[in-house]
PDB file of N, CA and C in Angstrom:
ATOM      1  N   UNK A   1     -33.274 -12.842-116.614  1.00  0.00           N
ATOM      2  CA  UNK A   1     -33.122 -11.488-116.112  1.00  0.00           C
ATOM      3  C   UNK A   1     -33.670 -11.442-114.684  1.00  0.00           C
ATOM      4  N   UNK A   2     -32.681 -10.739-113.655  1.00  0.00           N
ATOM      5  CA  UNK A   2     -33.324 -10.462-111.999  1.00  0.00           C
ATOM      6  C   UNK A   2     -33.945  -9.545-111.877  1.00  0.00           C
ATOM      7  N   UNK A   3     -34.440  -9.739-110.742  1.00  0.00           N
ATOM      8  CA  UNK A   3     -35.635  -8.336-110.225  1.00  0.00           C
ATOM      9  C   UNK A   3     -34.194  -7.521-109.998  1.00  0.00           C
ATOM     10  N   UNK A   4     -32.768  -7.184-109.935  1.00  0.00           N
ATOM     11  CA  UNK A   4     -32.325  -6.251-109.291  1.00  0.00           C
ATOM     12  C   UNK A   4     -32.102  -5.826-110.899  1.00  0.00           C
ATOM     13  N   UNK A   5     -31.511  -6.564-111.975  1.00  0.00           N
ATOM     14  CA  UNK A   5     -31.212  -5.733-113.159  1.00  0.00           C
ATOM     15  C   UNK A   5     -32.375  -5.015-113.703  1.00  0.00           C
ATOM     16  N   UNK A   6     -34.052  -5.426-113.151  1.00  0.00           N
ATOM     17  CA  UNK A   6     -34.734  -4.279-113.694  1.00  0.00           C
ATOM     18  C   UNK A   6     -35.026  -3.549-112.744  1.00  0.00           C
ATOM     19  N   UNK A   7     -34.575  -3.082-111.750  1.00  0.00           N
ATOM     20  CA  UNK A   7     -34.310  -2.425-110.350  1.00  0.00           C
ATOM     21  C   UNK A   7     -33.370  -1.288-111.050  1.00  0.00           C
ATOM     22  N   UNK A   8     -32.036  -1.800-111.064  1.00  0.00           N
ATOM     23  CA  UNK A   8     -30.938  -0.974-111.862  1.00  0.00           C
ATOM     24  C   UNK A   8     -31.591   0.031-112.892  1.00  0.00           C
ATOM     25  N   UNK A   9     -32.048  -0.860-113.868  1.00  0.00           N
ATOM     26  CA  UNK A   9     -32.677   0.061-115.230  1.00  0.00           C
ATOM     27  C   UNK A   9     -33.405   1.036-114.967  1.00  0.00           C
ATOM     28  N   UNK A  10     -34.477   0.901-113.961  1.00  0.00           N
ATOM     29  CA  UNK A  10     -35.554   1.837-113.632  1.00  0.00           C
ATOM     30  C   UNK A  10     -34.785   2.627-112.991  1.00  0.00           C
ATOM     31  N   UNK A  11     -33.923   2.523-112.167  1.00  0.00           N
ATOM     32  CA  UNK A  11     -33.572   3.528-111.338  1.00  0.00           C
ATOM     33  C   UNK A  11     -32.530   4.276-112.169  1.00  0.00           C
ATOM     34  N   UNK A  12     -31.832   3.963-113.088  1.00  0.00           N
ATOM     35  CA  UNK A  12     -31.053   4.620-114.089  1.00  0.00           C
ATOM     36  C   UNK A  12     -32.403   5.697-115.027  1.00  0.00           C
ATOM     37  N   UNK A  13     -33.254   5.010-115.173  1.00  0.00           N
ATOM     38  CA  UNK A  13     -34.252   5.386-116.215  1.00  0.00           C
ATOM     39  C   UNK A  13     -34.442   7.244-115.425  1.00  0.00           C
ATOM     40  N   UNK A  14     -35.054   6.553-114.504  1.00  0.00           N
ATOM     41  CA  UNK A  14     -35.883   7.593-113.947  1.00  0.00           C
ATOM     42  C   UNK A  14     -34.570   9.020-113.161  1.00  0.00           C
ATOM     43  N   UNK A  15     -33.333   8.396-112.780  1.00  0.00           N
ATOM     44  CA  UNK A  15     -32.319   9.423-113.167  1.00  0.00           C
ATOM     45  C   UNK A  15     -31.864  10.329-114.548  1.00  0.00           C
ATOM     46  N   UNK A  16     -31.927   9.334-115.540  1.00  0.00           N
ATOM     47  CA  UNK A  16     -31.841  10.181-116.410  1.00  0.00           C
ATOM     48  C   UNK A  16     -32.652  10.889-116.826  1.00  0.00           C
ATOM     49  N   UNK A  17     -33.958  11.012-116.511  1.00  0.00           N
ATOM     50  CA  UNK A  17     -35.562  11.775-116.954  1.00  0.00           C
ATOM     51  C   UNK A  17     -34.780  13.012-115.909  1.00  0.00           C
ATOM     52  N   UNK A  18     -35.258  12.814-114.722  1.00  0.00           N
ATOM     53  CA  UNK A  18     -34.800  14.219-114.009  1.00  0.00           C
ATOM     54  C   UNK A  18     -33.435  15.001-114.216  1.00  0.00           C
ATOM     55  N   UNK A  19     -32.145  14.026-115.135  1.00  0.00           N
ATOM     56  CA  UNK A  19     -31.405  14.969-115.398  1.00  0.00           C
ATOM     57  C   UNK A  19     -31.077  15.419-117.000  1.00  0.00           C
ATOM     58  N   UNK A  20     -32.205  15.426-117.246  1.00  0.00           N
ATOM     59  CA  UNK A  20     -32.781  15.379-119.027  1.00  0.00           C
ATOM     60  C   UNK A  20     -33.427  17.063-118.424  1.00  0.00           C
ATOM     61  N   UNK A  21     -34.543  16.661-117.985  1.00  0.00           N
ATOM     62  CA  UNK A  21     -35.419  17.923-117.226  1.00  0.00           C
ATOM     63  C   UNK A  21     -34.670  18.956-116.288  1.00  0.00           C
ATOM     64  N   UNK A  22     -33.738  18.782-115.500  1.00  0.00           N
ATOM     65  CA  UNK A  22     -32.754  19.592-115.064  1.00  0.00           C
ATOM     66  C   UNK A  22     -32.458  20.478-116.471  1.00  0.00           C
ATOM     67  N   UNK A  23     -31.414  19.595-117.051  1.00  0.00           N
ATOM     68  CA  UNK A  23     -30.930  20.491-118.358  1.00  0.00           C
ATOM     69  C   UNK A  23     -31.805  21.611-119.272  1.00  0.00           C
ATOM     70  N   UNK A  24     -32.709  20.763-119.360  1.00  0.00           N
ATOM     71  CA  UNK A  24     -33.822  21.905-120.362  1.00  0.00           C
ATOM     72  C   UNK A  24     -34.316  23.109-119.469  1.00  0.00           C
ATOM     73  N   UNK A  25     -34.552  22.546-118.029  1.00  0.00           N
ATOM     74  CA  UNK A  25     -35.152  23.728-117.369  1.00  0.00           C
ATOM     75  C   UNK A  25     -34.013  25.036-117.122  1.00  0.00           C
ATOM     76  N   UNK A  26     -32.603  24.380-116.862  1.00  0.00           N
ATOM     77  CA  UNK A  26     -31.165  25.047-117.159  1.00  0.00           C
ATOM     78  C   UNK A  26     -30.832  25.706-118.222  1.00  0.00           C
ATOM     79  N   UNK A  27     -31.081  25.215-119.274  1.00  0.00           N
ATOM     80  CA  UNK A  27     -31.173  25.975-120.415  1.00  0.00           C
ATOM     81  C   UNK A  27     -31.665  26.666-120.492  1.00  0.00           C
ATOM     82  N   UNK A  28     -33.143  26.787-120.537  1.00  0.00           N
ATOM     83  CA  UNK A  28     -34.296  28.161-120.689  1.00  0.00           C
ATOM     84  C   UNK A  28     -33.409  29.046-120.124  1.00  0.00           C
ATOM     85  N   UNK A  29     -32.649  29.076-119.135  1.00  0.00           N
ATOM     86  CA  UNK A  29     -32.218  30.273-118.467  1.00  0.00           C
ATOM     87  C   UNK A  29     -31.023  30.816-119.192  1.00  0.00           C
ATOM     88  N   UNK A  30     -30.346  30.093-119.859  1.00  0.00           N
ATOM     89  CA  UNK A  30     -28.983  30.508-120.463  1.00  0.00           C
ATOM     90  C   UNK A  30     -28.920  31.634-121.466  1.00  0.00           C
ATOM     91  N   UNK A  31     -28.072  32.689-121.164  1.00  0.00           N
ATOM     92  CA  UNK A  31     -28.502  33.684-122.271  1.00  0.00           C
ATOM     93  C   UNK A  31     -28.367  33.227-123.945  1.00  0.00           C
ATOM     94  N   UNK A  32     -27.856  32.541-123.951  1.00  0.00           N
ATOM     95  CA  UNK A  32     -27.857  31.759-125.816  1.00  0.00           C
ATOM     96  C   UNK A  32     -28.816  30.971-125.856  1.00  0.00           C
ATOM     97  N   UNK A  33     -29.978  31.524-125.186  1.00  0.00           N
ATOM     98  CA  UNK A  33     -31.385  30.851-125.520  1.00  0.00           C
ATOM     99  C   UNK A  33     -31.383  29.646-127.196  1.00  0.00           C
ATOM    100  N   UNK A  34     -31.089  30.981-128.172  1.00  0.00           N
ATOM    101  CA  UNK A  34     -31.172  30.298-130.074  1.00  0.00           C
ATOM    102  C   UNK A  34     -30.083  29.031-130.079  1.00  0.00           C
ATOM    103  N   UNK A  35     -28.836  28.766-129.411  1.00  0.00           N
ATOM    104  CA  UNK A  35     -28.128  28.210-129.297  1.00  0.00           C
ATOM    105  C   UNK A  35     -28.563  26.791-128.817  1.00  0.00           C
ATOM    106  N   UNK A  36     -29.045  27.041-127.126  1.00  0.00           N
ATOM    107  CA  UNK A  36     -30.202  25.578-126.662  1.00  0.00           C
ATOM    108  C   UNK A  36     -30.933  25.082-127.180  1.00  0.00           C
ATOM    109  N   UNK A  37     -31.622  25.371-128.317  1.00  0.00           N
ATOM    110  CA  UNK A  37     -33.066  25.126-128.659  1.00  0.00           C
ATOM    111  C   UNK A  37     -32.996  23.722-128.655  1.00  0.00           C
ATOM    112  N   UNK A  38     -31.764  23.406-129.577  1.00  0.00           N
ATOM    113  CA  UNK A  38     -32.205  21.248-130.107  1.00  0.00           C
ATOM    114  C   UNK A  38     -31.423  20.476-128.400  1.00  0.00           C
ATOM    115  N   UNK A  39     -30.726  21.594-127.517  1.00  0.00           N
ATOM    116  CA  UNK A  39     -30.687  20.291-126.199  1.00  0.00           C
ATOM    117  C   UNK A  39     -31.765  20.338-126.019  1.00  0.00           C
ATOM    118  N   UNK A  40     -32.406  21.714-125.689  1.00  0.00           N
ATOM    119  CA  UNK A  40     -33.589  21.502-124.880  1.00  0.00           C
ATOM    120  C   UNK A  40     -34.395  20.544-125.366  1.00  0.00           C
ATOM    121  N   UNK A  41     -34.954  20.603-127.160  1.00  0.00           N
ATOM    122  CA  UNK A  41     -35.748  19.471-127.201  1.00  0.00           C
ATOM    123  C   UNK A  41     -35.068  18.375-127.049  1.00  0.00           C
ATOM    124  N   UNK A  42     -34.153  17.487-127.336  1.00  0.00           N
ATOM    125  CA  UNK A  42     -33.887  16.275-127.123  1.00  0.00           C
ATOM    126  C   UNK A  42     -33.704  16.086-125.357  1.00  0.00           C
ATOM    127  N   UNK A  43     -33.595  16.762-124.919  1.00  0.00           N
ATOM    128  CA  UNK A  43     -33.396  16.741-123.161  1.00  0.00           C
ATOM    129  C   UNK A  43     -34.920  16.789-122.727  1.00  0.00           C
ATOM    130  N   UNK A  44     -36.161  17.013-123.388  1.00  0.00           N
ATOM    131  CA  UNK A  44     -37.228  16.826-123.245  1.00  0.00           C
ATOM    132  C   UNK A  44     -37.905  15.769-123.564  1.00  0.00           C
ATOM    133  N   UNK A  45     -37.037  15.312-125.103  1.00  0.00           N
ATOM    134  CA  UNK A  45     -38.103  14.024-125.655  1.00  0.00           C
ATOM    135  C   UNK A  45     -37.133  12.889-124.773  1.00  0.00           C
ATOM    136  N   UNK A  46     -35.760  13.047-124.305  1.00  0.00           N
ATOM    137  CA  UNK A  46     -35.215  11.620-123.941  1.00  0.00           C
ATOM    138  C   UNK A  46     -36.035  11.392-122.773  1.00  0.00           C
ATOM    139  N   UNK A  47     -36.389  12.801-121.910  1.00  0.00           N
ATOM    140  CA  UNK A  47     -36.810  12.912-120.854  1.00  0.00           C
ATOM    141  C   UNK A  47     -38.157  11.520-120.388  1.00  0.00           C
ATOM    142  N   UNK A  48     -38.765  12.497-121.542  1.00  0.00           N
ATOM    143  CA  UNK A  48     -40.135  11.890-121.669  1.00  0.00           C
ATOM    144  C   UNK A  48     -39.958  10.038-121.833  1.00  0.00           C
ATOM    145  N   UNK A  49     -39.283   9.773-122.579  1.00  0.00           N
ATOM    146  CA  UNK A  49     -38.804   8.125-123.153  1.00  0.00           C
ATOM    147  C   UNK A  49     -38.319   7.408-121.962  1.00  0.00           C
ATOM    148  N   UNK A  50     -37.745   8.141-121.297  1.00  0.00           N
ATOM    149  CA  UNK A  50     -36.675   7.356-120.233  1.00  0.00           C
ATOM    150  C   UNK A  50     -38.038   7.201-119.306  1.00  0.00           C
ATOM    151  N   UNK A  51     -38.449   8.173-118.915  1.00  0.00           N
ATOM    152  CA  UNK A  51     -39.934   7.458-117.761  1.00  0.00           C
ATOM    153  C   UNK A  51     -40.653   6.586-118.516  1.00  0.00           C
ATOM    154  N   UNK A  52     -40.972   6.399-119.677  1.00  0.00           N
ATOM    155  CA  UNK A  52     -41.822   5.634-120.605  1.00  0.00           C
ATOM    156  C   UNK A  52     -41.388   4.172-120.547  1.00  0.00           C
ATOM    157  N   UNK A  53     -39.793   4.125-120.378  1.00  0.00           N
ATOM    158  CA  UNK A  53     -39.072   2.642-120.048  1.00  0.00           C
ATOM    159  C   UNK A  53     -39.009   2.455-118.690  1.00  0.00           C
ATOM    160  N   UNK A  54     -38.947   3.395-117.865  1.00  0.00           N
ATOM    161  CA  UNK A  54     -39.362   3.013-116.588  1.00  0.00           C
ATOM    162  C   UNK A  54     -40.420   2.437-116.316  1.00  0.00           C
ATOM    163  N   UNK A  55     -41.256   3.132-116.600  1.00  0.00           N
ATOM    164  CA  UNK A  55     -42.956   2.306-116.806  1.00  0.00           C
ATOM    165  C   UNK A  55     -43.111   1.084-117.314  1.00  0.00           C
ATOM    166  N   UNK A  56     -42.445   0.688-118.460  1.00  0.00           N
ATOM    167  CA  UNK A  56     -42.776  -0.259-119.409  1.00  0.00           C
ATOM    168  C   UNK A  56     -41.676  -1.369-118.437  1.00  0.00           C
ATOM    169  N   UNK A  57     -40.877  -1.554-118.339  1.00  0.00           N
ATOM    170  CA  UNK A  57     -39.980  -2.641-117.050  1.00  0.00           C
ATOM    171  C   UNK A  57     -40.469  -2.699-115.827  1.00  0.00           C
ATOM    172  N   UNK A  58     -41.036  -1.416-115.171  1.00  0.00           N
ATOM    173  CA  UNK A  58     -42.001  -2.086-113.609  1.00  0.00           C
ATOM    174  C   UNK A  58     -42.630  -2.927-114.105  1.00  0.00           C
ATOM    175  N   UNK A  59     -43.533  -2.990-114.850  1.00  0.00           N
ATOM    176  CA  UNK A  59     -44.558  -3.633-115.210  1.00  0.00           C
ATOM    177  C   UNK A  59     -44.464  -4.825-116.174  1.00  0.00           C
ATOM    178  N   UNK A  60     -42.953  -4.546-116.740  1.00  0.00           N
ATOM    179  CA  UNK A  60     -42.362  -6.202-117.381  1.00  0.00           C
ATOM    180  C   UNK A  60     -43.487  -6.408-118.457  1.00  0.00           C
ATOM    181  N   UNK A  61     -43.524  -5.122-119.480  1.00  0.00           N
ATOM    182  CA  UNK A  61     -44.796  -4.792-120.617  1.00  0.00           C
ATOM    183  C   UNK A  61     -43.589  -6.198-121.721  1.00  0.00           C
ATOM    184  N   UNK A  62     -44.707  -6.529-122.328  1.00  0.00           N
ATOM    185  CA  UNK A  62     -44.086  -7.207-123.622  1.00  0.00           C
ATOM    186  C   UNK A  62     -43.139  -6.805-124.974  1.00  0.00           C
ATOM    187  N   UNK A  63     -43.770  -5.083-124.425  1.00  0.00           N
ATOM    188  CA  UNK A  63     -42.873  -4.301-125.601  1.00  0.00           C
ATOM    189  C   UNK A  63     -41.597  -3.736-125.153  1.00  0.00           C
ATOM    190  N   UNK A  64     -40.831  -4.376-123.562  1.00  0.00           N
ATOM    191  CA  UNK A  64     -40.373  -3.848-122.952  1.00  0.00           C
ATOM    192  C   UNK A  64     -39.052  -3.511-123.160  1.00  0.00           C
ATOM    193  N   UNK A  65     -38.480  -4.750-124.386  1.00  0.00           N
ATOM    194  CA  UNK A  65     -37.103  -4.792-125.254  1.00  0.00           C
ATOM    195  C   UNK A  65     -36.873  -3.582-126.434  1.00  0.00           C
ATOM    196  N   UNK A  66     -38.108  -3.760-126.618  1.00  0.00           N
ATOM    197  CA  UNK A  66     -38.080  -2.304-127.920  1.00  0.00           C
ATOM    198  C   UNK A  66     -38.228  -0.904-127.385  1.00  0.00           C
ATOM    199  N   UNK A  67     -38.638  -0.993-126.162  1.00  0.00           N
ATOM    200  CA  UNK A  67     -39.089   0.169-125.460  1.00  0.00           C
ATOM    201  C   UNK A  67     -37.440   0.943-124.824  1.00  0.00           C
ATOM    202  N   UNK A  68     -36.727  -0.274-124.656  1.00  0.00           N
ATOM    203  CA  UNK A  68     -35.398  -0.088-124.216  1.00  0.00           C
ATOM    204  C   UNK A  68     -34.779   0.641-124.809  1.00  0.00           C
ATOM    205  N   UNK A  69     -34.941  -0.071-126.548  1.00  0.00           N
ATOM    206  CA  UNK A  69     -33.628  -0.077-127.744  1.00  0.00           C
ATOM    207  C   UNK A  69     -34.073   1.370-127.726  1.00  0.00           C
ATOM    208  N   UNK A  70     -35.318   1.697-127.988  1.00  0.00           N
ATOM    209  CA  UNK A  70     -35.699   3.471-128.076  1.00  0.00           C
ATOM    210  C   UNK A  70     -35.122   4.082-127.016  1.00  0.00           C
ATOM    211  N   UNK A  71     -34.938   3.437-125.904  1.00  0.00           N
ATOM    212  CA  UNK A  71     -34.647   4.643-124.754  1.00  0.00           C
ATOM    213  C   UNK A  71     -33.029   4.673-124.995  1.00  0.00           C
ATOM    214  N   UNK A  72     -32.109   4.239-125.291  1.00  0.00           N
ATOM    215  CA  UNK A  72     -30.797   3.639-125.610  1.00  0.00           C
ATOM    216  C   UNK A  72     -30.970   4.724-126.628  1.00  0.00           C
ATOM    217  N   UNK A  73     -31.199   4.494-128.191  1.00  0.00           N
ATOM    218  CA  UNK A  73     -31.225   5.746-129.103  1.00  0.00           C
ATOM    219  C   UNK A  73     -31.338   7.061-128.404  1.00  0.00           C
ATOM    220  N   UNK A  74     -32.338   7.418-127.635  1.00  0.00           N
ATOM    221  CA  UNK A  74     -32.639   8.604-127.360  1.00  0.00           C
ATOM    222  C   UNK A  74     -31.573   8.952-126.285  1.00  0.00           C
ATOM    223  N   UNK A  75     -31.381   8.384-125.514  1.00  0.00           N
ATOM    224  CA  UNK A  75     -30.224   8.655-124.743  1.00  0.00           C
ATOM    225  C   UNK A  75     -29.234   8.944-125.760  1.00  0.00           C
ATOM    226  N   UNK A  76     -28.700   8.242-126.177  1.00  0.00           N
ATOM    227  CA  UNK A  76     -27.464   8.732-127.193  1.00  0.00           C
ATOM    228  C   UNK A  76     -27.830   9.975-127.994  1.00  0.00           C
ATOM    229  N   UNK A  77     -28.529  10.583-128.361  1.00  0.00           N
ATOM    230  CA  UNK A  77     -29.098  11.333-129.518  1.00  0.00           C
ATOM    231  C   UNK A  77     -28.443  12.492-128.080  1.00  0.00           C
ATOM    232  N   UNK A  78     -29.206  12.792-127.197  1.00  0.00           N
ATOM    233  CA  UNK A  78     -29.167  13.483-125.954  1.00  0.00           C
ATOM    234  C   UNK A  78     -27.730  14.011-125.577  1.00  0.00           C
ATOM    235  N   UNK A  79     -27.048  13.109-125.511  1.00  0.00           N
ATOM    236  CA  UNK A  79     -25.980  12.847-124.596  1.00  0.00           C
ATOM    237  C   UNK A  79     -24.804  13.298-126.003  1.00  0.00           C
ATOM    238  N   UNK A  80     -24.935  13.115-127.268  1.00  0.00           N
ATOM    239  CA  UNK A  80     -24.292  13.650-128.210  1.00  0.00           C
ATOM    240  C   UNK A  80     -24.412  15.356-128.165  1.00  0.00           C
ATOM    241  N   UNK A  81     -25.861  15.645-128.165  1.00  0.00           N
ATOM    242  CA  UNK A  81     -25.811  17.272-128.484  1.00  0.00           C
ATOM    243  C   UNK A  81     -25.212  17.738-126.752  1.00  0.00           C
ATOM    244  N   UNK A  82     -25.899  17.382-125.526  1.00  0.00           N
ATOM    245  CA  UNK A  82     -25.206  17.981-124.249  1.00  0.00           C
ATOM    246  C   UNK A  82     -24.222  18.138-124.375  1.00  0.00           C
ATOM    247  N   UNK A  83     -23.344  17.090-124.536  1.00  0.00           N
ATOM    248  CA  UNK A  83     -21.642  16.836-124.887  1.00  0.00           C
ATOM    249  C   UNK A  83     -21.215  17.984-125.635  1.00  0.00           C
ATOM    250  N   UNK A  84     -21.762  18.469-126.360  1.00  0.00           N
ATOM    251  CA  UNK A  84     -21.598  19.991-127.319  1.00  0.00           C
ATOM    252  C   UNK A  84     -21.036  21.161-126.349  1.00  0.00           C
ATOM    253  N   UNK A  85     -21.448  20.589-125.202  1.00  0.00           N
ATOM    254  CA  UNK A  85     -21.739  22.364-124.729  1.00  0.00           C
ATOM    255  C   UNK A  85     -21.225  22.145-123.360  1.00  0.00           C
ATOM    256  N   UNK A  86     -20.853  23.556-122.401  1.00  0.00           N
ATOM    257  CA  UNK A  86     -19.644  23.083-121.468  1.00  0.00           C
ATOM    258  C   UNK A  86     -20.785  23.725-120.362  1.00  0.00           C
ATOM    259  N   UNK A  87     -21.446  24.031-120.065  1.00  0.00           N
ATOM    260  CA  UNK A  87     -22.353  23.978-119.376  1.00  0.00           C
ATOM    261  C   UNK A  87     -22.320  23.135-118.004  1.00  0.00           C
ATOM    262  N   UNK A  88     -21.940  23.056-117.001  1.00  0.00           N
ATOM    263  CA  UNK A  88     -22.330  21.852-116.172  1.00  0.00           C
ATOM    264  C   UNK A  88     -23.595  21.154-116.492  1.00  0.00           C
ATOM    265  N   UNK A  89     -24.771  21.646-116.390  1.00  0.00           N
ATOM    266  CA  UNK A  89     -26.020  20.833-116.339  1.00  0.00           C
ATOM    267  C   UNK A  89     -26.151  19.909-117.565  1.00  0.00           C
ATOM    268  N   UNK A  90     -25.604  20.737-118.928  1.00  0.00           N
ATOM    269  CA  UNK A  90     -25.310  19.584-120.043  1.00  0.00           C
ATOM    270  C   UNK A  90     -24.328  18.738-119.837  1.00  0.00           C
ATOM    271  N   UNK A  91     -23.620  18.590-119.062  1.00  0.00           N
ATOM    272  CA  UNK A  91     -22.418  17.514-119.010  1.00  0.00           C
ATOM    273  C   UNK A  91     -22.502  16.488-118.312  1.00  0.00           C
ATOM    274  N   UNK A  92     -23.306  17.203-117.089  1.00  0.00           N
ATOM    275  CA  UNK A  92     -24.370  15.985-116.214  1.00  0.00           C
ATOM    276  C   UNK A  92     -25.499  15.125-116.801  1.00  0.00           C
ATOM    277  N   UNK A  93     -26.213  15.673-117.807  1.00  0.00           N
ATOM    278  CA  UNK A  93     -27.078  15.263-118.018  1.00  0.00           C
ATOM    279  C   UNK A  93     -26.417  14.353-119.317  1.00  0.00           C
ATOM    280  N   UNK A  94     -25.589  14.721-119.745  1.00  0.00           N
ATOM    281  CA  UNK A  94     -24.465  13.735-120.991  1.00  0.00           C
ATOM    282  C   UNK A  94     -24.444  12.702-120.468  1.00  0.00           C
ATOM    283  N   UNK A  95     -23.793  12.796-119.537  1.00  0.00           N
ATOM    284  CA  UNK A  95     -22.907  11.773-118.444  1.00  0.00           C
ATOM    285  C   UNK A  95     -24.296  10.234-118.119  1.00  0.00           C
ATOM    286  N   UNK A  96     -25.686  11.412-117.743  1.00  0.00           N
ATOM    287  CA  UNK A  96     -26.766  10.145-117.211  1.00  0.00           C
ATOM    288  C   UNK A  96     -27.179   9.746-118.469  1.00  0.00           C
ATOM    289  N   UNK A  97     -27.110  10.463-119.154  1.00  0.00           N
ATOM    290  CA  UNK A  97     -27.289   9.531-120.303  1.00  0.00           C
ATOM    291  C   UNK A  97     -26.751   8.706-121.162  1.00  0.00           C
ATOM    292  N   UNK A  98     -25.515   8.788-121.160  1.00  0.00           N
ATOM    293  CA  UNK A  98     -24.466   7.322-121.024  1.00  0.00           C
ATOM    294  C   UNK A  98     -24.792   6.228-120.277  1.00  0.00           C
ATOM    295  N   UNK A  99     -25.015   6.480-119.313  1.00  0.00           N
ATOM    296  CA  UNK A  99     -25.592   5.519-118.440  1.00  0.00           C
ATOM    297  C   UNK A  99     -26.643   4.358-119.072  1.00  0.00           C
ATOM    298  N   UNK A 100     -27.520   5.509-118.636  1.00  0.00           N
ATOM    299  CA  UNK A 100     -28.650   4.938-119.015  1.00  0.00           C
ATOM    300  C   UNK A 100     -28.678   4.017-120.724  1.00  0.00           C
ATOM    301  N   UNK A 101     -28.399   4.400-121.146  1.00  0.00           N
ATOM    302  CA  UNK A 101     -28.221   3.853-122.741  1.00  0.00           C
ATOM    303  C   UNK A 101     -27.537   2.760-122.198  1.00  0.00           C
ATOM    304  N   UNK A 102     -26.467   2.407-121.702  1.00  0.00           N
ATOM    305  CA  UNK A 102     -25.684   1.883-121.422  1.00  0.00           C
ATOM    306  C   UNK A 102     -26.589   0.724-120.572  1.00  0.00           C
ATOM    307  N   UNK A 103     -27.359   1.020-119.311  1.00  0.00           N
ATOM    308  CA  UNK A 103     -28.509  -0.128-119.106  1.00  0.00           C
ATOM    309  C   UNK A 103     -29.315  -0.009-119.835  1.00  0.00           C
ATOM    310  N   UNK A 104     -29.575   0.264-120.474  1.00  0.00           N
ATOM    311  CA  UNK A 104     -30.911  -0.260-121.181  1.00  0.00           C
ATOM    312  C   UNK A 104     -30.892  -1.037-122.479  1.00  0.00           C
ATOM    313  N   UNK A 105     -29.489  -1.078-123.243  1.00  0.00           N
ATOM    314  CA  UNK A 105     -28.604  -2.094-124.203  1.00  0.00           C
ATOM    315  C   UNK A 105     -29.031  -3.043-123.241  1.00  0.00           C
ATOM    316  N   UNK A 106     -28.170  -3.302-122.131  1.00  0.00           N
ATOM    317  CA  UNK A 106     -28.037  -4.369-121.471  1.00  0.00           C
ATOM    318  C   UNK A 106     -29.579  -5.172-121.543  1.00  0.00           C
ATOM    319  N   UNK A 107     -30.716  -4.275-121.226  1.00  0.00           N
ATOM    320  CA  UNK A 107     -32.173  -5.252-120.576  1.00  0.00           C
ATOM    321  C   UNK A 107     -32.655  -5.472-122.512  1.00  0.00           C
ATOM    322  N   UNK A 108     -32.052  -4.656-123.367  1.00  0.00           N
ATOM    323  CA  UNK A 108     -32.862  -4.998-124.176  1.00  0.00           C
ATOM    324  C   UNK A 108     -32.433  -6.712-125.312  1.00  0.00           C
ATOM    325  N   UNK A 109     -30.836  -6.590-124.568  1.00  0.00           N
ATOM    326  CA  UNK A 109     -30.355  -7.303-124.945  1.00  0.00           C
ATOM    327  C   UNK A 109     -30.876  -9.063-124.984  1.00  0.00           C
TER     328      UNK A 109
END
């Protein structure tokens, strides 16, 4: 594995955190508040995970393959409920989280 494919990952990672956090903060505002509730949390917990694999690949942690496969799940979990909803900010934040799942298969691979 190169320093640029964990270059890639992190920088995917840490895109999809801010457009995880976009969405939820987008949501709060939407008048179907009862409707958002499960993006917002999963757009919070992927949020949280995706910097957690950022962290864990700068630093090339030992747990850094499993740390992936979780960020990969959570992305998908994410990117399933956004996909729900026609929202721009959920469709963006769908979209980075394809991504991201998508590198982070790859590093955990």
């Amino acid at each position: 594995m190169n320093q640029l494919q964990f270059s890639d990952c992190v920088q995917t990672c840490m895109s999809c955190s801010l457009a995880c956090a976009n969405c939820a903060s987008a949501c709060l505002k939407e008048k179907e508040l009862e409707m958002m509730r499960e993006c917002i949390q999963r757009c919070l917990d992927c949020a949280d995970i995706c910097q957690l694999c950022a962290r864990m690949e700068q630093k090339q942690s030992p747990f850094m393959h499993e740390i992936c496969e979780l960020c990969a799940k959570a992305c998908d979990y994410c990117a399933e409920e956004c996909g729900q909803h026609q929202h721009e900010h959920c469709q963006q934040c769908a979209e980075a989280c394809r991504r991201c799942a998508e590198e982070c298969r790859k590093m955990a691979a």
